[in-house]
N, C-alpha and C. Protein backbone atom coordinates (compact mmCIF):
# COMPACT_ATOMS: atom_id res chain seq x y z
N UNK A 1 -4.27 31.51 3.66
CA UNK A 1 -3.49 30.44 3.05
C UNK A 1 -4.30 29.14 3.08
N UNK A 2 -4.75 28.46 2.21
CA UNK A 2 -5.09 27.15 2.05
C UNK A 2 -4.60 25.87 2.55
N UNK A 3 -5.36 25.25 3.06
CA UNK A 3 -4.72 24.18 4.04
C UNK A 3 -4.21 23.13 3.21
N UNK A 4 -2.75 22.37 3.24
CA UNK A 4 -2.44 21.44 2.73
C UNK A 4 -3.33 20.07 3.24
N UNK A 5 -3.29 19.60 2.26
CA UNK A 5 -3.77 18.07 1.71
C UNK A 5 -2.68 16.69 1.57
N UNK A 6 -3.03 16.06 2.94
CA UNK A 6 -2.05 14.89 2.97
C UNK A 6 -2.62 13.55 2.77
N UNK A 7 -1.91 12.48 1.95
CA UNK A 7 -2.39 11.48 1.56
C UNK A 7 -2.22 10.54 2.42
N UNK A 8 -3.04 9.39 3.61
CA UNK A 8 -2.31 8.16 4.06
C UNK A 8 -1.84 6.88 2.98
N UNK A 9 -1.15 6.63 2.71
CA UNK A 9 -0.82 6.18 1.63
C UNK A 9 -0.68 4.40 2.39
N UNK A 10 -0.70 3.84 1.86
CA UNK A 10 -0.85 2.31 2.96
C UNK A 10 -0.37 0.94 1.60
N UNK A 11 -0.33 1.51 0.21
CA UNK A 11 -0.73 0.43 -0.89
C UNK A 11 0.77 0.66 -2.02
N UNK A 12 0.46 0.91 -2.99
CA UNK A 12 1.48 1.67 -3.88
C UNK A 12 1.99 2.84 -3.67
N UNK A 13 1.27 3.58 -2.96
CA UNK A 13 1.47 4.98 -2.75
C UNK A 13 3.03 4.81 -1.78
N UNK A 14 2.62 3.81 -0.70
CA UNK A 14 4.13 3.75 0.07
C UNK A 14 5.69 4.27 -1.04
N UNK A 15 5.48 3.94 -1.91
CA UNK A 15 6.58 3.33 -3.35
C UNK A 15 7.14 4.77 -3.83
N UNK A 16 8.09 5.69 -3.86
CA UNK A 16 8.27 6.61 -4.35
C UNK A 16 8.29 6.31 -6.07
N UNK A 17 8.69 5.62 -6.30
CA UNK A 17 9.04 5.20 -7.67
C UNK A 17 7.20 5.17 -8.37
N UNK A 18 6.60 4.24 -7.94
CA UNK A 18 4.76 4.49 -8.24
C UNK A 18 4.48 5.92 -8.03
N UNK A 19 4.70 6.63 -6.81
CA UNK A 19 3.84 7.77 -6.29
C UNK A 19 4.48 8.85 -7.82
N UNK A 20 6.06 8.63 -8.22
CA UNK A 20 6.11 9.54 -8.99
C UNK A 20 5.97 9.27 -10.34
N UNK A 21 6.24 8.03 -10.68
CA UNK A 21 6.35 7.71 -12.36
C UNK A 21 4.59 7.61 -12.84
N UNK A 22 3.84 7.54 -12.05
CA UNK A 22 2.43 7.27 -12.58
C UNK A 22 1.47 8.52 -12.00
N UNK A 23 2.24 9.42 -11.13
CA UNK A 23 1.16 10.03 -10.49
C UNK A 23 1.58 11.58 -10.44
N UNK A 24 3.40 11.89 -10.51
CA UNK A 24 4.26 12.82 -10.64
C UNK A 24 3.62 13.61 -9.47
N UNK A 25 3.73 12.58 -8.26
CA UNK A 25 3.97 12.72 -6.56
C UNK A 25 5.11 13.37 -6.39
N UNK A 26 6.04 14.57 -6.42
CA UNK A 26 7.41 14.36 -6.10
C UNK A 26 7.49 14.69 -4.47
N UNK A 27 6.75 14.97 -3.72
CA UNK A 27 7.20 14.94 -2.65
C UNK A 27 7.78 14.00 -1.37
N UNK A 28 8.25 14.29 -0.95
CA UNK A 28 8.63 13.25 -0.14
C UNK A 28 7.80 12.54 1.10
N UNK A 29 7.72 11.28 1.15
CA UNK A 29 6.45 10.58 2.10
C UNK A 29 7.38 10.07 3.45
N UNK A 30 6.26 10.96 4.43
CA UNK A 30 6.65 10.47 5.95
C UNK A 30 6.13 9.08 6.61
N UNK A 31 6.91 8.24 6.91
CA UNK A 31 6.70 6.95 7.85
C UNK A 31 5.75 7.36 8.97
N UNK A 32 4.46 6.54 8.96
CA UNK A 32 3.23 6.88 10.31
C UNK A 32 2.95 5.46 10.26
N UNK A 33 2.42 6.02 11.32
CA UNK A 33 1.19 4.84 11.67
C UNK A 33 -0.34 5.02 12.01
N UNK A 34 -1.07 4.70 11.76
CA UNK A 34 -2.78 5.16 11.25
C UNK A 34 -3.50 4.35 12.23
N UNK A 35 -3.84 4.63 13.49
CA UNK A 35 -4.91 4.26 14.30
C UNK A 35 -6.17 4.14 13.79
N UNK A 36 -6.46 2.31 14.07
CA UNK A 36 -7.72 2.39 13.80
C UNK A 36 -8.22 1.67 12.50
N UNK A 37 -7.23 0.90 11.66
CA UNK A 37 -7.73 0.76 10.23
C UNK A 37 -7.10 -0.79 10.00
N UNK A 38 -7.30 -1.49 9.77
CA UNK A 38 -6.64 -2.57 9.23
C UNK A 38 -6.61 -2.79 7.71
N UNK A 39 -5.48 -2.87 7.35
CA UNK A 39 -5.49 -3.67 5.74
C UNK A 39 -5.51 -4.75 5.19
N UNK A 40 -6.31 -4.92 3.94
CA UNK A 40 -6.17 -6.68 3.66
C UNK A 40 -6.29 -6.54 2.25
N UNK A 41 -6.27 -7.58 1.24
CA UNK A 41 -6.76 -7.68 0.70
C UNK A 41 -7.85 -7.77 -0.59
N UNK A 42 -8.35 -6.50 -0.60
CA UNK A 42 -10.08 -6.33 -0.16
C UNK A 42 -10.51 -5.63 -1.73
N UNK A 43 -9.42 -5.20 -2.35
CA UNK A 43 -10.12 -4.21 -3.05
C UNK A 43 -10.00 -4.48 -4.73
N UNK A 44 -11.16 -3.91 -5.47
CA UNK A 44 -10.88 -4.42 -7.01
C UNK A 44 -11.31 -3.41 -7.74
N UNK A 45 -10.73 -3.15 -9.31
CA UNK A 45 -11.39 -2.01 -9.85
C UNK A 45 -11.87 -2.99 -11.44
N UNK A 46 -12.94 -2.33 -11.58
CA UNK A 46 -13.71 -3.10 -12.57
C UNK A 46 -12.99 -3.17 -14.05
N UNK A 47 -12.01 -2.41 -13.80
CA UNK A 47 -11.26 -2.41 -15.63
C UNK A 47 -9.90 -3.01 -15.23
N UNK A 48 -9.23 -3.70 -13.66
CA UNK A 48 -8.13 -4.59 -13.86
C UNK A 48 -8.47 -5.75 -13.53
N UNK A 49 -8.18 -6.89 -13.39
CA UNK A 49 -7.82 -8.26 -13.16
C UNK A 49 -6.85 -8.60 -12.20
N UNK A 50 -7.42 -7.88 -11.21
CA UNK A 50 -6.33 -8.01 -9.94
C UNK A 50 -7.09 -7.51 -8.93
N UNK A 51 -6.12 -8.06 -7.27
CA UNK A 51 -6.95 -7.60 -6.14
C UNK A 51 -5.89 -6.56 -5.56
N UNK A 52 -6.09 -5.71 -4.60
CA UNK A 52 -5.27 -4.67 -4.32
C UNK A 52 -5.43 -4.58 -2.52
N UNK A 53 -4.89 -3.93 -1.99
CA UNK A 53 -5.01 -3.21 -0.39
C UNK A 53 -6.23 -2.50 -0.57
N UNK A 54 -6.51 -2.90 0.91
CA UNK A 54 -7.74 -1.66 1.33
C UNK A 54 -7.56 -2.08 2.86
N UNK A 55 -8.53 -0.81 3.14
CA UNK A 55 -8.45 -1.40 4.88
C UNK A 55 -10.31 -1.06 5.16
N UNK A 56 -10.20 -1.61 6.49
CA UNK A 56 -11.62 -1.37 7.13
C UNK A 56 -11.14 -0.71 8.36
N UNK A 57 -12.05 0.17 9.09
CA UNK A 57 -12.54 0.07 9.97
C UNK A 57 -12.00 -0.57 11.51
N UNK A 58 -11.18 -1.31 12.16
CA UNK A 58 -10.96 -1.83 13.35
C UNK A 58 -10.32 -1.00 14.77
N UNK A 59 -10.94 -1.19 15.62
CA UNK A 59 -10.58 -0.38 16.88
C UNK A 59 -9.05 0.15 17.32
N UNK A 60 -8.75 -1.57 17.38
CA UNK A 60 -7.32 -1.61 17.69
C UNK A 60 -6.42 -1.77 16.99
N UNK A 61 -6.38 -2.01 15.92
CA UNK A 61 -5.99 -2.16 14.58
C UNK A 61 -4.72 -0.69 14.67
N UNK A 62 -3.50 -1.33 14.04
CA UNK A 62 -2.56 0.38 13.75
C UNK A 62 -2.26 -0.23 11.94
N UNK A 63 -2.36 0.92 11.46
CA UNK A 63 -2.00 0.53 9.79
C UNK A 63 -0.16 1.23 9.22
N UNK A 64 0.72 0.44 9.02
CA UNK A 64 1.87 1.12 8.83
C UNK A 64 1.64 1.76 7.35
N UNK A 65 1.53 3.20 7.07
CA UNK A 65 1.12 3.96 5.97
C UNK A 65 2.64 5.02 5.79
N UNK A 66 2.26 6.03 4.86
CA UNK A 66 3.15 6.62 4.50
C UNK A 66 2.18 8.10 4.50
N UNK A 67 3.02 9.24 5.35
CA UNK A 67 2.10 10.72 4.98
C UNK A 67 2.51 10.69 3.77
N UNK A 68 1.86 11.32 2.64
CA UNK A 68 2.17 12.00 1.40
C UNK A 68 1.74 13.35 1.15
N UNK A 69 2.37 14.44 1.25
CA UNK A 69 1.73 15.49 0.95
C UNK A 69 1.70 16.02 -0.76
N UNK A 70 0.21 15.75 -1.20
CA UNK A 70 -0.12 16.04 -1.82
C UNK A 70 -1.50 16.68 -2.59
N UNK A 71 -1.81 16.99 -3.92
CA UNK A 71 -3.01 17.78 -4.15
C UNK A 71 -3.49 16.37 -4.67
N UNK A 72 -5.10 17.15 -3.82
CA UNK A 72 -6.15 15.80 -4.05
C UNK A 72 -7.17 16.30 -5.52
N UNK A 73 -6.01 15.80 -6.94
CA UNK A 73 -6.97 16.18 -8.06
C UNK A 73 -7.22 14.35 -8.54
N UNK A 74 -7.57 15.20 -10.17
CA UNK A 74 -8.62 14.00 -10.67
C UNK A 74 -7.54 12.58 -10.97
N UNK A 75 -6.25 13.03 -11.11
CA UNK A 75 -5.47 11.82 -11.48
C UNK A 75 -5.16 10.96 -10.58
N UNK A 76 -5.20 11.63 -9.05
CA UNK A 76 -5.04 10.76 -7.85
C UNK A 76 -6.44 10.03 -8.02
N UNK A 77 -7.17 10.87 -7.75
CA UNK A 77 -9.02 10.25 -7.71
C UNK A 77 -9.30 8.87 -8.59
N UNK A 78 -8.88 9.01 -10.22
CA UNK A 78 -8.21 8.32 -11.11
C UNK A 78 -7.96 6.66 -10.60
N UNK A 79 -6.35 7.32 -10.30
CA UNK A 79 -5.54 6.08 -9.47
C UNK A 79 -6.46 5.45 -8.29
N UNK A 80 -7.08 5.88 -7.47
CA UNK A 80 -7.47 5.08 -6.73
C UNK A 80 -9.25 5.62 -6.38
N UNK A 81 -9.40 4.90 -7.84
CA UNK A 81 -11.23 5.15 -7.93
C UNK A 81 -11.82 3.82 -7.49
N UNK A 82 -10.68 2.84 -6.93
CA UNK A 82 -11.85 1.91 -6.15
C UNK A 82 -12.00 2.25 -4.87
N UNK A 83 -11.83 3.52 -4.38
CA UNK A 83 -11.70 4.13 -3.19
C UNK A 83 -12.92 5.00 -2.84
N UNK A 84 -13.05 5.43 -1.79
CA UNK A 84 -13.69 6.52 -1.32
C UNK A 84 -12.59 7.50 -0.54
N UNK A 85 -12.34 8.74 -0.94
CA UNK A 85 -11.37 9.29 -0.72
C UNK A 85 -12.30 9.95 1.30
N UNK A 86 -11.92 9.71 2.32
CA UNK A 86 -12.04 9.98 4.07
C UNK A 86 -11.35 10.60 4.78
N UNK A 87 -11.56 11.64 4.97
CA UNK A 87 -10.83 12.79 5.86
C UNK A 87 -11.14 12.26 6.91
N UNK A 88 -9.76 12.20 7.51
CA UNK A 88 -8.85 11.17 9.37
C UNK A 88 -8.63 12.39 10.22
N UNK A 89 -9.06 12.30 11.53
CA UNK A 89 -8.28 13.33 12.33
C UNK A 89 -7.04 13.03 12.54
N UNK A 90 -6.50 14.40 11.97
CA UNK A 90 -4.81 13.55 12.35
C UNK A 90 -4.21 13.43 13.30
N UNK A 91 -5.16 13.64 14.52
CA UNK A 91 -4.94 12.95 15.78
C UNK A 91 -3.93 11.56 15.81
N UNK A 92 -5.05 10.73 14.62
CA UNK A 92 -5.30 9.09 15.05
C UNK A 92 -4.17 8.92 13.79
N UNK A 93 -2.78 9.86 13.45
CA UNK A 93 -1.82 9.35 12.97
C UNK A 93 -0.93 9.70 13.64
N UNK A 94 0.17 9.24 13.93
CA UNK A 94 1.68 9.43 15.01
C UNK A 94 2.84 9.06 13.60
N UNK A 95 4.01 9.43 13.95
CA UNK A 95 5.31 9.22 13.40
C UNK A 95 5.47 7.41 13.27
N UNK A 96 6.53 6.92 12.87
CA UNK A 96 6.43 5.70 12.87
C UNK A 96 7.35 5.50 13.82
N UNK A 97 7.35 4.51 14.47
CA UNK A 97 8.94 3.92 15.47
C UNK A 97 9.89 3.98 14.94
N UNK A 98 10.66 4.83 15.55
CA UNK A 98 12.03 5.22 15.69
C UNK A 98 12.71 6.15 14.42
N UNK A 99 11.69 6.94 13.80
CA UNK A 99 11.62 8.12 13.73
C UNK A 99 11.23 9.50 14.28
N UNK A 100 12.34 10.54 14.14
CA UNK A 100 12.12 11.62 15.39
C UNK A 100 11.21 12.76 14.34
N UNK A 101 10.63 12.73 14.43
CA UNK A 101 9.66 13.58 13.05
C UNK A 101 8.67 14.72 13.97
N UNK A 102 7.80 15.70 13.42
CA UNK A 102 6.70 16.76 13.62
C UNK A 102 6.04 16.26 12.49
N UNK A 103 4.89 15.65 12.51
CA UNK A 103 3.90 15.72 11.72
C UNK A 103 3.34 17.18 11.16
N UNK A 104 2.95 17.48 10.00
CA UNK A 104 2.83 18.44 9.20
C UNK A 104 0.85 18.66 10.03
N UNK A 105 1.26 20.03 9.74
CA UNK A 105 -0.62 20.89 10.09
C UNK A 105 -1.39 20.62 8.81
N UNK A 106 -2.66 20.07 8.53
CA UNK A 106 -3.64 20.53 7.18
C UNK A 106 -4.57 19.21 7.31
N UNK A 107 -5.47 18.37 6.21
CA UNK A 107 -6.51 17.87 6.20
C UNK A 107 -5.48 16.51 5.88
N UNK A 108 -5.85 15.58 7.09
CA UNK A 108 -5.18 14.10 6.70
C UNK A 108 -6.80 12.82 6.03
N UNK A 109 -5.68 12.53 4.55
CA UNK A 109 -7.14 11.32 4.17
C UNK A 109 -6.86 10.33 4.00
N UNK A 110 -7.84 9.26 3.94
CA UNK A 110 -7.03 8.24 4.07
C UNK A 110 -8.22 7.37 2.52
N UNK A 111 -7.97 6.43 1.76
CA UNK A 111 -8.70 6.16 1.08
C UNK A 111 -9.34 4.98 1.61
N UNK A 112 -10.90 4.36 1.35
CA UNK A 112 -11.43 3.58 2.01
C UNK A 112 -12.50 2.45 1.08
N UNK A 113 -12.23 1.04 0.96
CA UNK A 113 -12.83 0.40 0.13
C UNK A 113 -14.11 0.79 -0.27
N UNK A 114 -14.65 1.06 -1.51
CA UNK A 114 -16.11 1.03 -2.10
C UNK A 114 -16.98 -0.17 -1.59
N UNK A 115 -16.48 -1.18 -1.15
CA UNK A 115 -16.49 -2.80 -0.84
C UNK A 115 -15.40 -3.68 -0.43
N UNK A 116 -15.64 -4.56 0.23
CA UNK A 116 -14.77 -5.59 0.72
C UNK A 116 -15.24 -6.58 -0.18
N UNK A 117 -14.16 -6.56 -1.01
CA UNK A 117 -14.34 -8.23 -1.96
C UNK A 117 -13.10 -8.80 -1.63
N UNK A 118 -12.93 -10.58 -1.72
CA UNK A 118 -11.62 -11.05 -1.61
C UNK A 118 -10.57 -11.55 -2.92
N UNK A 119 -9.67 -11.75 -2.98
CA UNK A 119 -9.17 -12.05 -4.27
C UNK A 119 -10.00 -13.54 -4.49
N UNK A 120 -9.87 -13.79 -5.94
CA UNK A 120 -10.22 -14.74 -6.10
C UNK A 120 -9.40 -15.43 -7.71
N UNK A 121 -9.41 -16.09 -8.03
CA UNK A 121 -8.73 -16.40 -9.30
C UNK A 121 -8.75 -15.85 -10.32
N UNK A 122 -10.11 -15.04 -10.65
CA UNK A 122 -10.18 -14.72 -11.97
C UNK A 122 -9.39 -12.92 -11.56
N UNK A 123 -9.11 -12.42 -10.06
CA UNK A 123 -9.08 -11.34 -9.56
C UNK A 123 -7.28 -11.79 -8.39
N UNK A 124 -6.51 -11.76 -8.82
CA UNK A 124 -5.58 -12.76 -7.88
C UNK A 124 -4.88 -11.61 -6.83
N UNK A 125 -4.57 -11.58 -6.00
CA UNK A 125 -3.14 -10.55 -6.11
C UNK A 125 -2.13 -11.11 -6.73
N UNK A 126 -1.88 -9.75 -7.49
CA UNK A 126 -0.62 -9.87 -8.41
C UNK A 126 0.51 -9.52 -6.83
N UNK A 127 1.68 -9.76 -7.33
CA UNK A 127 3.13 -10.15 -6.64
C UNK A 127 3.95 -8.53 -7.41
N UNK A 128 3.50 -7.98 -8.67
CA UNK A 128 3.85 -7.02 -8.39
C UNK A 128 3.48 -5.49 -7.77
N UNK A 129 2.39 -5.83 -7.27
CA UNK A 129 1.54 -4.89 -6.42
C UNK A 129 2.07 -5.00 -4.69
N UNK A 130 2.55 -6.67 -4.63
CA UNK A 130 3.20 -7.15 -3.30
C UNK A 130 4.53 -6.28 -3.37
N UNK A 131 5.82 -6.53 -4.27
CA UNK A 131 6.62 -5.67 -4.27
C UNK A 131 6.48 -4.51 -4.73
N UNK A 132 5.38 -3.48 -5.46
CA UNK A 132 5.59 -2.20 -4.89
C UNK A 132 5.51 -1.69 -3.84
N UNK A 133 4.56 -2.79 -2.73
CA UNK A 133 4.26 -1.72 -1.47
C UNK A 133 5.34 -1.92 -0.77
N UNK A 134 6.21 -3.44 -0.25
CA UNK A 134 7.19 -3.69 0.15
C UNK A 134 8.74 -3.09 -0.17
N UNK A 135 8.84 -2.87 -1.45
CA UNK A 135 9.60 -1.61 -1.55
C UNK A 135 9.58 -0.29 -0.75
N UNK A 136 8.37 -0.04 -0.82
CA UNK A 136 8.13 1.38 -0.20
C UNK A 136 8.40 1.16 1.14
N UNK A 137 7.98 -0.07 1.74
CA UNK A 137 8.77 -0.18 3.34
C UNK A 137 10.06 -0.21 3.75
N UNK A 138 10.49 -0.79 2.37
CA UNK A 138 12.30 -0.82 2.75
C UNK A 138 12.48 0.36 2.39
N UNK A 139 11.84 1.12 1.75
CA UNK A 139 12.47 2.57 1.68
C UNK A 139 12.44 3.47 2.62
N UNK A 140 11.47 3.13 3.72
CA UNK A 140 11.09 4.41 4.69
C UNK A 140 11.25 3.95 6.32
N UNK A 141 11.58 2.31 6.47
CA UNK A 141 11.72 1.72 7.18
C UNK A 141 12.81 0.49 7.37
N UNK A 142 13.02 -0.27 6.01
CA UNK A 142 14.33 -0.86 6.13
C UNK A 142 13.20 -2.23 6.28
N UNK A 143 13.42 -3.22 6.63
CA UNK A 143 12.99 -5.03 6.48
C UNK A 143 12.06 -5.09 7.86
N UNK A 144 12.24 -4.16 9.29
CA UNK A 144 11.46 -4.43 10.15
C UNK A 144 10.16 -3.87 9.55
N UNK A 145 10.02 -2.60 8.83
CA UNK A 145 8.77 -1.87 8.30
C UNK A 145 8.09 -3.01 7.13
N UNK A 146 8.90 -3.55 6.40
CA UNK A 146 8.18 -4.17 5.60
C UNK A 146 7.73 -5.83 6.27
N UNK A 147 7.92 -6.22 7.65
CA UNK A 147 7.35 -7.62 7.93
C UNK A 147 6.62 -6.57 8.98
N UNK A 148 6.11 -5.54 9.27
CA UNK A 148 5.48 -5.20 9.71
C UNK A 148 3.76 -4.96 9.02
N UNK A 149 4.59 -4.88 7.83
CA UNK A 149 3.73 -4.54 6.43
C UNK A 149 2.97 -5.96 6.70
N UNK A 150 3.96 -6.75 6.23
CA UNK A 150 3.04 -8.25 6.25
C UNK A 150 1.86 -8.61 7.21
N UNK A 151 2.69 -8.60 8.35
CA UNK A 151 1.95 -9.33 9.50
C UNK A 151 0.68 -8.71 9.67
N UNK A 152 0.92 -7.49 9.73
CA UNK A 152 -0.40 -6.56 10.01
C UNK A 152 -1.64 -6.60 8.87
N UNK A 153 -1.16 -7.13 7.58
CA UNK A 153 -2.13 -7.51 6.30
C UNK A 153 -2.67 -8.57 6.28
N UNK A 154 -4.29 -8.63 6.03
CA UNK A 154 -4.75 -10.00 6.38
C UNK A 154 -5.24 -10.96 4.74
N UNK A 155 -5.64 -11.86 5.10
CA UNK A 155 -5.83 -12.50 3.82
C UNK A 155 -4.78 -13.28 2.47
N UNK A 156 -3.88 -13.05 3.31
CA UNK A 156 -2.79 -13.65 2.43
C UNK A 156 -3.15 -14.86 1.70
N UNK A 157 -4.02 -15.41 2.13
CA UNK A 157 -4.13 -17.31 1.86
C UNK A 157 -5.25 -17.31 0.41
N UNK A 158 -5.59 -15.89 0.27
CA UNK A 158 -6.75 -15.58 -0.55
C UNK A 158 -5.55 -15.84 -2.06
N UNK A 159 -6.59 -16.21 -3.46
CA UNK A 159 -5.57 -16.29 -4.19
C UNK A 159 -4.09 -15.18 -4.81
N UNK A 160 -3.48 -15.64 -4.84
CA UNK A 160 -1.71 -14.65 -5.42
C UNK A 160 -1.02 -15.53 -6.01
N UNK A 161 -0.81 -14.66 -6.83
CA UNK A 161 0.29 -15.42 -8.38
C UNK A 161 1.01 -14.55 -8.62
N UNK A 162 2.50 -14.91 -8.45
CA UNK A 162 3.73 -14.10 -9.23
C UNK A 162 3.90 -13.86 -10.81
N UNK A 163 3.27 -12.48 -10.80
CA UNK A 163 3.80 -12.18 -12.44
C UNK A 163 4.65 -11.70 -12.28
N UNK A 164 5.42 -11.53 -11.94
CA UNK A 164 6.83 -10.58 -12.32
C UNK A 164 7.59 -10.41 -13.21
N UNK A 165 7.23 -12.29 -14.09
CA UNK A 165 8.17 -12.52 -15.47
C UNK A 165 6.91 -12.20 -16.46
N UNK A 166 6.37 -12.05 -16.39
CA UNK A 166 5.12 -11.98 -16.92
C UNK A 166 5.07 -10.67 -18.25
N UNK A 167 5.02 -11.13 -19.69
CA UNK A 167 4.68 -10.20 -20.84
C UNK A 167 3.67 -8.75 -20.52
N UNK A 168 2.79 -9.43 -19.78
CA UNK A 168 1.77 -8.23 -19.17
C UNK A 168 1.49 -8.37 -17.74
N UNK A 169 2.21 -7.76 -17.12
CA UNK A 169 1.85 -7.86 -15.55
C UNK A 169 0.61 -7.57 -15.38
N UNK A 170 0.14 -8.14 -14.36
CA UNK A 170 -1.06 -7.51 -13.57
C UNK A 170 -1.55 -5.96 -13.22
N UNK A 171 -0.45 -5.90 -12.19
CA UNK A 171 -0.21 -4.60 -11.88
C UNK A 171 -0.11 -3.84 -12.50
N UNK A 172 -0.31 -2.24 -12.98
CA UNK A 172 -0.04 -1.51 -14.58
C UNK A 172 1.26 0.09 -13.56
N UNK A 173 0.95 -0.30 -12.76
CA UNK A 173 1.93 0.61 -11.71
C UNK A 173 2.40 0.40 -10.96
N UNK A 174 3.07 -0.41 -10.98
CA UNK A 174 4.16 -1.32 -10.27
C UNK A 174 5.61 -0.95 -10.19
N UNK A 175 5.95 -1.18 -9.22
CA UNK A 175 7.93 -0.57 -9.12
C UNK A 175 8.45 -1.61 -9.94
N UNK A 176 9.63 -1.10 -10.50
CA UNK A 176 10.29 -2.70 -10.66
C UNK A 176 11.31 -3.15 -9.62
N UNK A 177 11.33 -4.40 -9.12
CA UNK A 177 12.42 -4.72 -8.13
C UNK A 177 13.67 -5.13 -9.00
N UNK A 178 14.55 -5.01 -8.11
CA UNK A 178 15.89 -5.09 -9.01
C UNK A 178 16.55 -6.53 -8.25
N UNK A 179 17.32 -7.64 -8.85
CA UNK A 179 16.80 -8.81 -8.29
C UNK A 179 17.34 -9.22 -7.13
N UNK A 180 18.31 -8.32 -6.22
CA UNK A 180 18.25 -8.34 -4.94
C UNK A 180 17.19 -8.14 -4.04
N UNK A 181 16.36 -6.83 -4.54
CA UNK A 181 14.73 -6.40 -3.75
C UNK A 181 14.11 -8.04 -4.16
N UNK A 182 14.11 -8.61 -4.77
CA UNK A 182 13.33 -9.84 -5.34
C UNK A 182 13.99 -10.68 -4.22
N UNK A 183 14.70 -11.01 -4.02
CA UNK A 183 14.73 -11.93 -3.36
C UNK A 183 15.14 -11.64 -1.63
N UNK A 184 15.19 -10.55 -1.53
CA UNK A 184 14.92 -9.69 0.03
C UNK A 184 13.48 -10.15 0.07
N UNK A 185 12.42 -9.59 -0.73
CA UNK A 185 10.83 -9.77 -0.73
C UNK A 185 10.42 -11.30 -0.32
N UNK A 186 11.25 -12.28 -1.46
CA UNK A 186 10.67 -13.65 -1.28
C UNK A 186 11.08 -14.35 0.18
N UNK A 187 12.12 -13.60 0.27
CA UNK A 187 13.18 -13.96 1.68
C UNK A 187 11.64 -14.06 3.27
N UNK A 188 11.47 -12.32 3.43
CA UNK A 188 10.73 -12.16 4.19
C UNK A 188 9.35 -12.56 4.16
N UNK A 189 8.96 -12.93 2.96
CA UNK A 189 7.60 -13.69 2.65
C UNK A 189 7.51 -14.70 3.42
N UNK A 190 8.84 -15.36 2.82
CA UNK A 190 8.56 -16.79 4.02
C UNK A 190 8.59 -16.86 4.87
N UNK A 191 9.73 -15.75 5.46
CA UNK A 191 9.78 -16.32 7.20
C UNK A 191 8.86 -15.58 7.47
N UNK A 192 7.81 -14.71 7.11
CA UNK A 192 6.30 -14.54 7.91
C UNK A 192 5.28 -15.49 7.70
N UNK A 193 6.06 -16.91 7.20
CA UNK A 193 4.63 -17.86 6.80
C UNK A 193 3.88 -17.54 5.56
N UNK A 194 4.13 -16.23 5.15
CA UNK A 194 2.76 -16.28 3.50
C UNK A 194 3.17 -16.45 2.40
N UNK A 195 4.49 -16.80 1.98
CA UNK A 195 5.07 -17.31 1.07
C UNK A 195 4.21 -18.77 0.02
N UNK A 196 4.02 -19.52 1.02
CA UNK A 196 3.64 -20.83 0.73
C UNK A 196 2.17 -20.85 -0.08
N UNK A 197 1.20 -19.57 0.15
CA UNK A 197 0.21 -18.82 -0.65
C UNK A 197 -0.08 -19.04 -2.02
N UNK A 198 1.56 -18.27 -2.49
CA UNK A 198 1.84 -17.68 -3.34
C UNK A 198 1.70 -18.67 -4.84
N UNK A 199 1.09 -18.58 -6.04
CA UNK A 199 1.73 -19.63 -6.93
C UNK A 199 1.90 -18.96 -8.35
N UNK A 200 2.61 -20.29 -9.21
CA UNK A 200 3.06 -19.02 -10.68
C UNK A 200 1.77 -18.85 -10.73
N UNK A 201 2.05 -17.78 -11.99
CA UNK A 201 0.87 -17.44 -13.35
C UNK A 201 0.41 -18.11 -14.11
């Protein structure tokens, strides 16, 4: 029998709504936590106009991710070709707090920047890339998972602009928030301080 293939998912992937409308993910994604990796920031693909998640590398660092079990073909590869796709011992992933879970047996990966670049203006984070991943925390964790999301993400101060009203979003796979999630999102933005970042389009 062939060993299953699990995704750490840390970005959009958190998002059931992304994992399935753009990627036809249907499985269901387990709440972890990923020893060892920090996220920020960091990442860009040469055909969007936007900055995205990535992580590096850090000792002590825990990354709040999502298992995804899924097949590692060309449309995932696709979706996240500013990546290097890194097989994790899945040692260095655990359940998330205060879920009673068994982590699944097979090959855990995690995707890993081509480069650390930072946003910058002509490259911003888009705000709907902010609420797909934050969605995905209230989905698998509820408002503590998603200011967990925050705090633990670095670079906030780097440039971000809310398209959300926006004719052409940034983002091209983005959830849509419905305008309670909108203002749950802007809610917890602020009281983690990175709100103030943020400016229009």
């Amino acid at each position: 029998m062939a060993e299953r293939d699990f995704m750490v998912g840390y970005g959009s992937l958190l998002s059931a709504y992304s994992r399935t409308t753009y990627s036809g993910i249907q499985t269901e994604a387990l709440p972890v936590i990923a020893h060892g990796w920090k996220r920020g920031w960091t990442v860009r693909y040469g055909d969007e106009q936007a900055t995205y998640a990535g992580v590096r590398p850090v000792t002590n660092a825990i990354l709040h991710a999502a298992l995804v079990p899924t097949e590692i073909n060309d449309a995932l590869r696709h979706r996240e070709r500013g990546y290097v796709f890194t097989q994790i011992d899945p040692a260095s992933v655990r359940p998330a707090a205060g879920t009673d879970i068994a982590l699944p047996e097979g090959r855990y990966w995690i995707v890993v920047n081509r480069e650390q670049v930072s946003a910058d203006a002509d490259h911003p984070i888009p705000q709907t890339y902010v609420d797909t991943c934050l969605i995905g925390c209230l989905e698998t964790g509820g408002e503590a998972r998603a200011r967990a999301f925050i705090r633990a993400t670095e670079l906030w101060d780097a440039p971000w602009v809310d398209d959300r009203d926006a004719k052409a979003p940034l983002y091209p796979r983005l959830t849509p928030p419905t305008p309670e999630q909108r203002e749950q999102i802007d809610t917890l933005l602020a009281a983690e301080g990175v709100l103030r970042y943020r400016r229009p389009r």
